[in-house]
Structure formats: C-alpha cells, structure tokens
Protein backbone atom coordinates (compact mmCIF):
# COMPACT_ATOMS: atom_id res chain seq x y z
CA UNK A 1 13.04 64.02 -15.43
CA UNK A 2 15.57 61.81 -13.34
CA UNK A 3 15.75 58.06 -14.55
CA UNK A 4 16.31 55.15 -12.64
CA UNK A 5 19.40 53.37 -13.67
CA UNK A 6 18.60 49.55 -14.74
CA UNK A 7 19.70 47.22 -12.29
CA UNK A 8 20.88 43.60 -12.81
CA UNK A 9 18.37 40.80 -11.55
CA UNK A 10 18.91 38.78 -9.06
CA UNK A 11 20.28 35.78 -9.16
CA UNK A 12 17.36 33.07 -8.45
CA UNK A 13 17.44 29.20 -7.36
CA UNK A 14 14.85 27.14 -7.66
CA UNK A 15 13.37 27.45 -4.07
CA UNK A 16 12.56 31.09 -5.15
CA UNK A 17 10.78 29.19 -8.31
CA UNK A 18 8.87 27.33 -6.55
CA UNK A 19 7.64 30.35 -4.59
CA UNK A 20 6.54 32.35 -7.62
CA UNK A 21 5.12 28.85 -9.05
CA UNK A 22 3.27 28.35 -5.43
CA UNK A 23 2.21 31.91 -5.93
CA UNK A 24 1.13 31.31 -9.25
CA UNK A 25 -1.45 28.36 -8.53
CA UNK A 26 -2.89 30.20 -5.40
CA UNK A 27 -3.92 32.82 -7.83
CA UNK A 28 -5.22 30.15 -10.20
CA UNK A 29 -7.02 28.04 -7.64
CA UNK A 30 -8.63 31.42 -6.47
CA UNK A 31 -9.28 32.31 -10.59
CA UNK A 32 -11.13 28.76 -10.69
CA UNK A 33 -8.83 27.48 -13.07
CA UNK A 34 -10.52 24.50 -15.00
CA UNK A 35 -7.58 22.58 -16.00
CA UNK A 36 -5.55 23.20 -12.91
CA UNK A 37 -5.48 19.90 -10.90
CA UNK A 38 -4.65 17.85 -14.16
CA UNK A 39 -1.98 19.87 -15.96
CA UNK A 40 -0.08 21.83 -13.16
CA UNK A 41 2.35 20.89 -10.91
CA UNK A 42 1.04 20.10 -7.18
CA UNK A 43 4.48 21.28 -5.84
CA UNK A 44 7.94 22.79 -7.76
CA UNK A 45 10.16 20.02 -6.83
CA UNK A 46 12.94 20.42 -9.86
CA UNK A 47 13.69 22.11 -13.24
CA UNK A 48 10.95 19.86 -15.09
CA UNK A 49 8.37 21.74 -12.75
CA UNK A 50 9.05 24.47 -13.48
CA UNK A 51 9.71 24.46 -17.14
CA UNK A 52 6.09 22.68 -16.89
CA UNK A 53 4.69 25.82 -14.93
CA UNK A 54 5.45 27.92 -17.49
CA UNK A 55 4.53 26.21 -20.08
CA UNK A 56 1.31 25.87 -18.71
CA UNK A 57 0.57 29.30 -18.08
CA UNK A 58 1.91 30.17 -21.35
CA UNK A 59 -1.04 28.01 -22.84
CA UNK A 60 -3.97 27.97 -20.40
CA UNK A 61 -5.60 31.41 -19.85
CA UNK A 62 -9.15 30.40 -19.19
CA UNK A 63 -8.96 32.84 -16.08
CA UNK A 64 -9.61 36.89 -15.29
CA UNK A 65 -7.62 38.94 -16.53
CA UNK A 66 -7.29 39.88 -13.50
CA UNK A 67 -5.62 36.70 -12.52
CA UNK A 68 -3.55 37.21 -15.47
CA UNK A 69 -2.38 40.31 -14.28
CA UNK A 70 -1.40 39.50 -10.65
CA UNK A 71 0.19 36.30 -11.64
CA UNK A 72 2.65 38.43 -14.21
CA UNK A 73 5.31 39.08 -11.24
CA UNK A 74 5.90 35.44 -10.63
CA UNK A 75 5.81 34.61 -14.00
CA UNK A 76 8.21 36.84 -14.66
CA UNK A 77 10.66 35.04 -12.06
CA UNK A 78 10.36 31.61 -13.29
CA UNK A 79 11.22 33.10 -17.09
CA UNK A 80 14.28 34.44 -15.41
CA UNK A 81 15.37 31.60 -13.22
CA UNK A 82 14.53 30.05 -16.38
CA UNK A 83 16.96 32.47 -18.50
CA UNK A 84 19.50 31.75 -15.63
CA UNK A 85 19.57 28.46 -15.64
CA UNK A 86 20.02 27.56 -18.97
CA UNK A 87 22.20 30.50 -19.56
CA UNK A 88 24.32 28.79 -16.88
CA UNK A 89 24.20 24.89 -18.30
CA UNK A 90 24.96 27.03 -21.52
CA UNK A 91 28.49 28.56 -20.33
CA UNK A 92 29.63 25.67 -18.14
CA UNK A 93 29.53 23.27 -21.60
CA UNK A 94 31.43 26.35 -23.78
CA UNK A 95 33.80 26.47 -20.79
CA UNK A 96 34.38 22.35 -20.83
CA UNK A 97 35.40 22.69 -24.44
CA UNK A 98 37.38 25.52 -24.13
CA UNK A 99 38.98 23.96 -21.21
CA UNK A 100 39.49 20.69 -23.12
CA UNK A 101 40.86 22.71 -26.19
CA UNK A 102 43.71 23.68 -24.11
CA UNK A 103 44.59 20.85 -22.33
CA UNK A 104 44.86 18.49 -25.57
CA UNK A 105 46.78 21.09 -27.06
CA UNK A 106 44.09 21.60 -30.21
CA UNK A 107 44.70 24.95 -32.22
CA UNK A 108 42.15 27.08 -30.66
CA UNK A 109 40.69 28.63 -34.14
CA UNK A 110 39.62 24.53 -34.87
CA UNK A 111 37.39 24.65 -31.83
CA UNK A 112 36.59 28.66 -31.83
CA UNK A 113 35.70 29.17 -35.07
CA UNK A 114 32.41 27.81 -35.00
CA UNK A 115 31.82 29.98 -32.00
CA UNK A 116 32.60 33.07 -33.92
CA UNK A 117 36.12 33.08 -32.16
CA UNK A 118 38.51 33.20 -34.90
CA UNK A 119 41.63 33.97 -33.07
CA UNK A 120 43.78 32.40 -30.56
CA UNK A 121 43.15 35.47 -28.04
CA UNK A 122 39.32 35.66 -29.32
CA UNK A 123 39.56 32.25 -27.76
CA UNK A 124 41.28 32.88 -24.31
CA UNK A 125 39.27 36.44 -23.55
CA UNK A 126 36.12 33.65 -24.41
CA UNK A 127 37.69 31.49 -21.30
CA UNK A 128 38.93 33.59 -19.06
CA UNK A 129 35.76 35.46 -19.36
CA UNK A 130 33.30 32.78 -18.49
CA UNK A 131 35.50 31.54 -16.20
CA UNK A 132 35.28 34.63 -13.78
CA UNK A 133 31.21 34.40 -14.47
CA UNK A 134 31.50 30.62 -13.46
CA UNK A 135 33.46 31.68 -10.11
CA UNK A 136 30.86 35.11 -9.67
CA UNK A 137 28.05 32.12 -9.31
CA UNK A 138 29.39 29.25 -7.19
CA UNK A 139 30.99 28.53 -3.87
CA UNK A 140 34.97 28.85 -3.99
CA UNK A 141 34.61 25.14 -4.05
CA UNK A 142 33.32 25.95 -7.73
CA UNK A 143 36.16 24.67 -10.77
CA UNK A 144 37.00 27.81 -11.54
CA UNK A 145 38.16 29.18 -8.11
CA UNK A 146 39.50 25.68 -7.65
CA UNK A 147 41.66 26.11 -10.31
CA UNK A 148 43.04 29.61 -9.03
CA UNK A 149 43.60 28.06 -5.88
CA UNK A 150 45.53 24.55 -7.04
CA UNK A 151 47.63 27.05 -9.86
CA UNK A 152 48.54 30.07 -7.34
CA UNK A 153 52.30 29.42 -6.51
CA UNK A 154 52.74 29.30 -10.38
CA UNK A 155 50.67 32.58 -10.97
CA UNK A 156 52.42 34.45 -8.20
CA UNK A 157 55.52 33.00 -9.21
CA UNK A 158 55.38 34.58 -12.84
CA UNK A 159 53.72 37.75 -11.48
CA UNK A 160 56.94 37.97 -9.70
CA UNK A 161 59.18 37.79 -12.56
CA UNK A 162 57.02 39.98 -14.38
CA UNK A 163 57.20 42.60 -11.88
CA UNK A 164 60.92 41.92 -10.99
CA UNK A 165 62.42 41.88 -14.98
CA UNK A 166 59.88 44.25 -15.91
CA UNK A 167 62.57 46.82 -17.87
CA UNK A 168 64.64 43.95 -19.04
CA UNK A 169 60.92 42.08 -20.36
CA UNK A 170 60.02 44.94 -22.16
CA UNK A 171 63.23 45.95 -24.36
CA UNK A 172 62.78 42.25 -25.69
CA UNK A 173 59.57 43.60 -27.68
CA UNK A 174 59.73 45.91 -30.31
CA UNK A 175 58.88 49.69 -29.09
CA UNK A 176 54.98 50.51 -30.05
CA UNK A 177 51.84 49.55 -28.83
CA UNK A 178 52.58 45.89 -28.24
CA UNK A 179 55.58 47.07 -25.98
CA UNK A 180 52.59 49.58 -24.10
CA UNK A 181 50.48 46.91 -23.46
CA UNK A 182 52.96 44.38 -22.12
CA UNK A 183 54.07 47.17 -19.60
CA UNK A 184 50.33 47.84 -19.17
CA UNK A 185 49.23 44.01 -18.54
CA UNK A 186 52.93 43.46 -16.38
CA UNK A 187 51.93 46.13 -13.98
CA UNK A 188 48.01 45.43 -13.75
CA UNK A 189 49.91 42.07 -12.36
CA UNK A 190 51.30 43.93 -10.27
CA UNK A 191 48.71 46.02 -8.96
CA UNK A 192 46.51 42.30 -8.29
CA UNK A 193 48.39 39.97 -6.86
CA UNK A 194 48.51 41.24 -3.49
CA UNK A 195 44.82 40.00 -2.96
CA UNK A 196 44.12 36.99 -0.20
CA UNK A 197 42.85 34.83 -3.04
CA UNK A 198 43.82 34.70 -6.86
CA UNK A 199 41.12 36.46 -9.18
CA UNK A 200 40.04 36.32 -12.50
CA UNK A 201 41.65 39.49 -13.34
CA UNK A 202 44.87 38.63 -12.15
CA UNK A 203 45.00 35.98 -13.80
CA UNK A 204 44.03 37.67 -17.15
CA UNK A 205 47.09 39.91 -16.46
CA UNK A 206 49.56 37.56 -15.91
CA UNK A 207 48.25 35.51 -18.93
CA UNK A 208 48.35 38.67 -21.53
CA UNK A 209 51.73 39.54 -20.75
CA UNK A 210 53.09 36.26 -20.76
CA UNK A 211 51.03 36.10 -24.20
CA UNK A 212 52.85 39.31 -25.13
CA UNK A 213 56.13 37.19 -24.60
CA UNK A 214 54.97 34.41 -26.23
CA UNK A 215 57.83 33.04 -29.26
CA UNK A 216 56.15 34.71 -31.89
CA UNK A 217 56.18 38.05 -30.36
CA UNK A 218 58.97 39.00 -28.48
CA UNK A 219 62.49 37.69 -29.02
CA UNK A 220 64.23 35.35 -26.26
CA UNK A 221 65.07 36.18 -22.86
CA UNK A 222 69.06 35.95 -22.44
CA UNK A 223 68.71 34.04 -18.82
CA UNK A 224 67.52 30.08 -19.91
CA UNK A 225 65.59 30.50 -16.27
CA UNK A 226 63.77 33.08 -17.56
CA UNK A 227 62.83 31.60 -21.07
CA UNK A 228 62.01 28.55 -19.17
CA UNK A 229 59.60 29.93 -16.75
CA UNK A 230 57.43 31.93 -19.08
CA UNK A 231 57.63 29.02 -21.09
CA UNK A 232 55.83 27.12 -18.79
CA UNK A 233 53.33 29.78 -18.18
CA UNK A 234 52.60 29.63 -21.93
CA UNK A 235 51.53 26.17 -21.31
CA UNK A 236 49.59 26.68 -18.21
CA UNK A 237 47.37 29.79 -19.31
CA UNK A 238 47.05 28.77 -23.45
C-alpha cells in the first residue's frame, strides 16, 4: 500500500483565524449553543480572540456531537496558527539574545548554556539557523534579510578571498578532517555566492570557514591583509 508523504502546514495569519473562528460560531449558532453570545467572540479581531476561541471550545461542549465533529477542521487551524504564532514570538526573542550575545562580545557558552548550547558553534548553528527561519517567514524587509543585505560587500568580499587563497588557506591548517571541512565550507562559498541576494546558507559557509581560520585553529596567514580581513570577519559572523 502506497503512503502519502506528510506535508508541512501552511503557514496561517490571523485573517485565516478568524475564518475558521467565523466558521466555528456558524456551526455553534446552528448547534444552539447556550453560552455562545456571552463567552465567544462576536468577531476575531486579534491574537486575544483567538486564544479566547479556543479556549472556549476547549471548555464548552454543550452541543451535538455532530457539531463537535464538523467544527474539528477549524479548530484544528486556530491550534496551528496558534502553534505558529507563538512558535514565532518564541524564536524572534532566542534570536534577540543570541544577536545581543554577539554584539556585546559575551562568551557564547554564558548565554547558551541554559539553552542546552554548550559550545561556541552549538551557539552560532542556533543563530544562523533561526535566522534563515526568521527570513523563510517575513518580507525581505524582515531583520534577518536586512542584515544580509546591509553586510553583503563584506560577505562577498571574504567569499572572495576564500575562493581566491583557497590552496594557500588550507596548508595553514593541519592535514585531517578540520583541513576537509575548511576546503568543504570554502568551496560551498563558492558554489553560493553567485545568487542575486545573500542567503542564509552562504552565509553559514563563509562563517564556518572563516571559523575554521579562526586563531585557535589554524596558524597565521603570512600577508597582514589577509590576517586582517578574516579577522574582521571573525568579528562580524561570531
């Protein structure tokens, strides 16, 4: 027997909410709701309604279970616009304080640790991940497009000397796997910068090689140019 592959939801705002709510007290006006007119919302007009709706329907059931059943598709939307939303408010305050982490220079174990991120990279693939979600959800007026967009010249820029010191870059890290995934992450650069628009990914490149070139990793490039511009990629992406 064939099976159907699961398929994300959709992603919902609240005008489909207040749909599925609308739908929802049709069904119970029909139903003869007693409690209706005092306890649920005339109209979904913002995220009280509808955290109001469902609480309501969670509680009241003094209809058919027939009514029950039909309303189950809407109620099923307003859990996950629900799910969304706070899932959303949820990642956009994790993202502030990883985003404020960096920028006051705080060791990133202080602030990840009680997020279960217990290393400095735990802490960046944390960022860079919810970053990209962030961007996957709002207009490219959204922060984290915003940022791509005002940090480009400098991305491109070390992409560049990535991609043009690439042999020299690698013989300053010791031959093994760290040397294998600096060429890897150097030429995954490579392979995304020649996009209209910055991306998440590219910017994860470009951040894990220059992280594989950090100091503590990789001894010093001989040109001062060089050791200077990586440098300051080190402070823009950690």
């Amino acid at each position: 027997m064939s099976r159907t592959a699961d398929k994300p939801a959709p992603r919902y705002k609240l005008q489909n909410a207040a749909q599925a709510a609308a739908q929802i007290r049709k069904l119970r006006v029909e139903g003869r709701d007693p409690d209706l007119d005092v306890r649920f919302p005339v109209e979904v007009r913002d995220d009280e309604d509808v955290d109001a709706v469902i609480d309501y329907v969670h509680r009241h059931r003094q209809v058919s279970r027939l009514v029950l059943g039909a309303e189950l598709e809407f109620r099923s939307t307003l859990l996950e616009y629900q799910r969304q939303r706070d899932t959303d408010r949820h990642e956009r305050r994790v993202l502030a304080v990883l985003e404020a982490g960096r920028q006051l220079g705080v060791r990133p174990t202080v602030y990840g640790a009680p997020m279960g991120l217990h290393s400095k990279q735990a802490v960046y693939h944390r960022r860079v991940t919810l970053a990209a979600r962030r961007s996957a959800h709002v207009s490219d007026e959204g922060r984290a497009q915003a940022w791509l967009d005002e940090h480009v010249a400098e991305l491109r820029g070390l992409a560049d000397l990535l991609i043009d010191h690439r042999d020299e870059l690698l013989l300053l890290v010791d031959e093994g796997p760290a040397r294998e995934k600096l060429a890897n992450d150097i030429d995954n650069a490579g392979a995304l910068m020649n996009t209209r628009r910055p991306t998440m990914d590219f910017c994860g490149a470009v951040a894990f090689a220059v992280f594989g070139l950090r100091p503590q990793a990789a001894r010093p490039a001989a040109d001062p140019a060089i050791r200077e511009q990586l440098a300051q990629g080190l402070r823009l992406l950690w």
